[in-house]
Protein backbone atom coordinates (compact mmCIF):
# COMPACT_ATOMS: atom_id res chain seq x y z
CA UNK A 1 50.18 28.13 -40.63
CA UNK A 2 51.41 26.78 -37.28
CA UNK A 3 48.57 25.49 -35.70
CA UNK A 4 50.75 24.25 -32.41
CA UNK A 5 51.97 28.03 -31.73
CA UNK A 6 48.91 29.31 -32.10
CA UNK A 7 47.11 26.73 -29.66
CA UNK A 8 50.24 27.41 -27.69
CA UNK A 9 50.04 31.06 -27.95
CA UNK A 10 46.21 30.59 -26.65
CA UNK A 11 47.00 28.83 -23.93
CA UNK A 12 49.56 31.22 -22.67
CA UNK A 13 47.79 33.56 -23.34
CA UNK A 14 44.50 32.12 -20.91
CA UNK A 15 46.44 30.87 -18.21
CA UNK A 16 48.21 33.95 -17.85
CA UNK A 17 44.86 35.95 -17.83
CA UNK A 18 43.77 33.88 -15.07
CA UNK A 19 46.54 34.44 -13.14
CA UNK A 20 46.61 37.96 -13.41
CA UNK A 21 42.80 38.34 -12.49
CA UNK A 22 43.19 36.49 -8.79
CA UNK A 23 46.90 37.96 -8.75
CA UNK A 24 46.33 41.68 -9.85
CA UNK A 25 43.08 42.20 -7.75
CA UNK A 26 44.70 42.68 -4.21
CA UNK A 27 47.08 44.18 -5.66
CA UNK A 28 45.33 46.88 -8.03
CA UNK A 29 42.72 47.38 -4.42
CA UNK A 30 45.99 48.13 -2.76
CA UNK A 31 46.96 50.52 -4.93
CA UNK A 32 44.00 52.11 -5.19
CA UNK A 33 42.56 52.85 -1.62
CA UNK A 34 46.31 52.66 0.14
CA UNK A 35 47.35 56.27 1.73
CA UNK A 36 51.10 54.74 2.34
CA UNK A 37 53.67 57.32 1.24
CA UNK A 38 55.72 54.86 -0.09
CA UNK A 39 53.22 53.62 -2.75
CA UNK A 40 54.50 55.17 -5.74
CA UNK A 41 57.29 52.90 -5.13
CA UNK A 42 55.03 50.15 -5.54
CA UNK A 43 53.29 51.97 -8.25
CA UNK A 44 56.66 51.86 -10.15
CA UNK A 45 57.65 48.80 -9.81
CA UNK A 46 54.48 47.62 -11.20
CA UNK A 47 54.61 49.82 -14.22
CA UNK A 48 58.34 48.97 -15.03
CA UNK A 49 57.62 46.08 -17.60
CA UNK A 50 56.09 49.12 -19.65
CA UNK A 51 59.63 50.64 -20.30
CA UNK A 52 61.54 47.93 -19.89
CA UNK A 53 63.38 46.75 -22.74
CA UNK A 54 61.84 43.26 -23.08
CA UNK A 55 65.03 41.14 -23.35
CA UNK A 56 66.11 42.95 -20.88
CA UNK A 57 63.20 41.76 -18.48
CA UNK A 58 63.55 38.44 -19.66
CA UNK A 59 67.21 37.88 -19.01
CA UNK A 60 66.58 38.82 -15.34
CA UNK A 61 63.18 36.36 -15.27
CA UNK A 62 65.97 33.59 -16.65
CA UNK A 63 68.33 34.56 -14.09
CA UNK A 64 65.48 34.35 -10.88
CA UNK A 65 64.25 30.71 -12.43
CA UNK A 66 68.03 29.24 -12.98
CA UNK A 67 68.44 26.06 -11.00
CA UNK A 68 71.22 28.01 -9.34
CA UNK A 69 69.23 30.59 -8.08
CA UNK A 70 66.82 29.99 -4.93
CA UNK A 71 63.76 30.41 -6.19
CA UNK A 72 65.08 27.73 -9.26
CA UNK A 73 66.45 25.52 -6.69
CA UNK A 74 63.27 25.23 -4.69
CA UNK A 75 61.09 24.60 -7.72
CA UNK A 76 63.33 21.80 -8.23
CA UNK A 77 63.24 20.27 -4.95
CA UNK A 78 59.65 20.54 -5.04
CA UNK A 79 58.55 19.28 -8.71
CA UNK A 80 61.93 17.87 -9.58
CA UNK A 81 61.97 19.88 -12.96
CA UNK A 82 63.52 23.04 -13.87
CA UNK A 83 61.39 26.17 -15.09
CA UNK A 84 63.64 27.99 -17.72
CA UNK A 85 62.95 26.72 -21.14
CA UNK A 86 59.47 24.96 -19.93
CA UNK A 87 55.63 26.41 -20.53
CA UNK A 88 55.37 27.28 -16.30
CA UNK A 89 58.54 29.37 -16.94
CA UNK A 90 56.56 31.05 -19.66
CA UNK A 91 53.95 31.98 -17.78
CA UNK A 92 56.04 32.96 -14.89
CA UNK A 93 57.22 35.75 -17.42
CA UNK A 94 54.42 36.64 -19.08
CA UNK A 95 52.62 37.36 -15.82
CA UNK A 96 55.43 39.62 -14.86
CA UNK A 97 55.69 41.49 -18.64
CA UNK A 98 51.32 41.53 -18.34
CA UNK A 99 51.10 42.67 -15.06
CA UNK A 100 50.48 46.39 -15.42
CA UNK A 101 47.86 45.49 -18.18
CA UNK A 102 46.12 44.22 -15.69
CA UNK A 103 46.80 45.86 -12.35
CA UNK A 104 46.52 49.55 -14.15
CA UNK A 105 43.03 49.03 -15.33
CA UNK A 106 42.03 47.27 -12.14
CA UNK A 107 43.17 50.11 -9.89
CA UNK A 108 41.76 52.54 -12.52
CA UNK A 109 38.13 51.12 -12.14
CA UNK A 110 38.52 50.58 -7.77
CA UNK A 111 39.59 54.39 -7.78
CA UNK A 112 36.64 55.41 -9.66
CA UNK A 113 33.77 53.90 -7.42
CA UNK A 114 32.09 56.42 -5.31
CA UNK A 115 33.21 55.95 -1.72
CA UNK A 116 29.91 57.10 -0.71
CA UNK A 117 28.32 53.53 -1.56
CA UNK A 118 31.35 51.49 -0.16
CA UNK A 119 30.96 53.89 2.98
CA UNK A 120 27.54 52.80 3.22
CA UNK A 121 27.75 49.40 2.87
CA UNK A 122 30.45 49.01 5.95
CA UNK A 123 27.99 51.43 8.31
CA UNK A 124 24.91 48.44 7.31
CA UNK A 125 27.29 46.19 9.14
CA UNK A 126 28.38 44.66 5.42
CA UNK A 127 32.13 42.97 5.82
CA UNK A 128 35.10 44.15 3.93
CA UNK A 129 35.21 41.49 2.60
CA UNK A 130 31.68 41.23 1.39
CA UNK A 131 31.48 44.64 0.52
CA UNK A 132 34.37 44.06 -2.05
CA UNK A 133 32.47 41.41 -3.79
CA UNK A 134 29.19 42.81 -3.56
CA UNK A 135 29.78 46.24 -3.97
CA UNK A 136 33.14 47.31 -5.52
CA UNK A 137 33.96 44.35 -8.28
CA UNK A 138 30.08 44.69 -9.74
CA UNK A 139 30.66 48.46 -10.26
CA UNK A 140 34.28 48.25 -11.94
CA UNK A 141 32.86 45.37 -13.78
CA UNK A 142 34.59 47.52 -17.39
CA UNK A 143 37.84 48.03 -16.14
CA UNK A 144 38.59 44.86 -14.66
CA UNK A 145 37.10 43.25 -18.45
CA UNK A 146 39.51 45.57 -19.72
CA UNK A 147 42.83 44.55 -17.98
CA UNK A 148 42.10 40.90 -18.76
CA UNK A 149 41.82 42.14 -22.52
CA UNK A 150 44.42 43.63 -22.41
CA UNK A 151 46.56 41.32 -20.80
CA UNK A 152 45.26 38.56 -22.88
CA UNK A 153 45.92 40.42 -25.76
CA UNK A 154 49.31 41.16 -24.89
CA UNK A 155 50.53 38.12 -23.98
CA UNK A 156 49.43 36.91 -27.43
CA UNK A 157 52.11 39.33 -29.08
CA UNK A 158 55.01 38.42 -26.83
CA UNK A 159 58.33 37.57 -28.17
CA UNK A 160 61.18 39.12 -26.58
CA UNK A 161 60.65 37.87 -23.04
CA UNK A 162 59.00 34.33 -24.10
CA UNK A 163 62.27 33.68 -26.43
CA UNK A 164 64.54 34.20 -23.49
CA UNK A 165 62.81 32.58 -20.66
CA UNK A 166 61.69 29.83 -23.48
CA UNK A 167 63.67 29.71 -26.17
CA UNK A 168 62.26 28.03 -29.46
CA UNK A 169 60.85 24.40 -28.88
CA UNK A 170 58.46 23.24 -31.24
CA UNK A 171 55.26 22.60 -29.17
CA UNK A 172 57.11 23.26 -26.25
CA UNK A 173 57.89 27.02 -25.63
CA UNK A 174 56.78 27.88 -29.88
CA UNK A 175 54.72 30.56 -29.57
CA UNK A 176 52.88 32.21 -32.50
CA UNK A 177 55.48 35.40 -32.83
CA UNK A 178 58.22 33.04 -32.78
CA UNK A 179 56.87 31.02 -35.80
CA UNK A 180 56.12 34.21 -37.25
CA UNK A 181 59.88 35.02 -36.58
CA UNK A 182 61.08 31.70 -38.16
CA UNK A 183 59.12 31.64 -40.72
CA UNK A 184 60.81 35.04 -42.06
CA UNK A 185 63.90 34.14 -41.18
CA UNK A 186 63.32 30.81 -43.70
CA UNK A 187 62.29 33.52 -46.22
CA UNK A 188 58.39 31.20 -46.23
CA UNK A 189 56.54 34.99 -46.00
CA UNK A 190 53.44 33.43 -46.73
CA UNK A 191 53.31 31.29 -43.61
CA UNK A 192 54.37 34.19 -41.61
CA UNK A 193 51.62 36.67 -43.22
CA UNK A 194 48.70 33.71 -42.91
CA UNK A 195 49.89 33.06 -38.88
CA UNK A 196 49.71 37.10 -38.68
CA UNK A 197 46.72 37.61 -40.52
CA UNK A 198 44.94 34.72 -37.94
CA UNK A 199 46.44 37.08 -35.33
CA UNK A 200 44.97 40.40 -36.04
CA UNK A 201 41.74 38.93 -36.44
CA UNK A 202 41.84 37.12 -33.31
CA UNK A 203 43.31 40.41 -31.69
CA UNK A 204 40.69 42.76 -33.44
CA UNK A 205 37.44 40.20 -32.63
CA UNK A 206 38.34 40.41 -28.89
CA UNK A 207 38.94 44.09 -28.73
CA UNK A 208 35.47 44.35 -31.06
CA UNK A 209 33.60 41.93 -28.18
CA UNK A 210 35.37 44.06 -25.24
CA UNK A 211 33.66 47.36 -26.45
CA UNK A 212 30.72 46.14 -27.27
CA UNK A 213 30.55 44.34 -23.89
CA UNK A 214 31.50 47.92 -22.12
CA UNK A 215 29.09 49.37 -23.28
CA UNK A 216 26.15 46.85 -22.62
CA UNK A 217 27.59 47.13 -18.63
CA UNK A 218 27.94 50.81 -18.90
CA UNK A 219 24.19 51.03 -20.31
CA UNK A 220 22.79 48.68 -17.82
CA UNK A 221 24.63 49.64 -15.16
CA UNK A 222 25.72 53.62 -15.54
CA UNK A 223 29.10 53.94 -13.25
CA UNK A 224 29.69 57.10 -11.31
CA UNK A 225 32.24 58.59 -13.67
């Protein structure tokens, strides 16, 4: 078993969950309480990674992170490194490729608070701000559990975007469905079924956890819907 894709894999995997929690929360309130005409433009473009092809996605990530383009050029006058082939330009793409995993679920659980009880809270002289905290992010407590689940869980089984923006560097850019790749390729099936036996478990404990967390929330907190 590859031990150093699948503490690779992990890591990806966590970093881009974090990202996508700060990152997909403005964007998922946006979506949901926005009256713009135009936001099923925005809507789209957030759900695209869902049918896009995923090489597809990741040749365009490897084109916007080349050292010739300008977001590549700035990263390299800033850190003096390039981000294609590195662990930041995997997470640059697996942020993109897990976005809607996230923002979907987010928006999903902000729609479904009553506006009656944010309503209230802004005519007690409660902030936006505060009211968002207090208020909105306690009540869709289940779906915002669920897009990081879901985008942790997806990341984990990435392969066509990580192999472009990262290629195949041992410890590097390795991810577990790489090795799992190689190691059919090499015709060694029983490394590649004992790395994707680790990975179902891993994938069916936190989907078991999730639930059973859901419902705890649910039952000690019942949510308007």
């Amino acid at each position: 078993m590859d031990w150093s894709a699948i503490a690779l894999t992990v890591r990806l995997s966590t970093c881009t969950t974090v990202v996508l929690l700060f990152m997909g929360l403005p964007i998922a309130h946006w979506l949901a309480y926005s009256s713009r005409r135009w936001k099923f433009l925005v809507e789209a473009v957030v759900a695209l990674p869902l049918v896009l092809p995923p090489t597809v996605l990741g040749f365009y990530v490897l084109l916007a992170l080349s050292p010739r383009s300008p977001l590549g050029q700035l990263y390299v006058e800033i850190t003096g490194s390039t981000l294609p082939f590195t662990f930041e330009g995997l997470l640059v793409a697996s942020v993109l490729y897990s976005l809607p995993f996230a923002v979907q679920p987010f928006a999903a659980a902000f729609a479904g608070v009553d506006r009656r009880l944010i309503e209230a809270s802004w005519s007690l002289g409660v902030s936006r701000w505060a009211t968002f905290f207090r208020i909105i992010v306690p009540l869709a407590r289940p779906g915002l559990l669920t897009g990081m689940v879901l985008s942790f869980a997806h990341t984990m089984g990435e392969f066509g975007v990580v192999l472009m923006v990262g290629g195949n560097l041992p410890g590097v850019t390795r991810t577990a469905s790489i090795s799992i790749y190689d190691a059919v390729q090499a015709l060694d099936h029983a490394a590649a079924a004992q790395t994707s036996l680790f990975l179902l478990i891993v994938s069916f404990v936190v989907l078991a956890v999730t639930y059973a967390l859901q419902r705890n929330l649910r039952a000690t907190w019942p949510l308007p819907w």
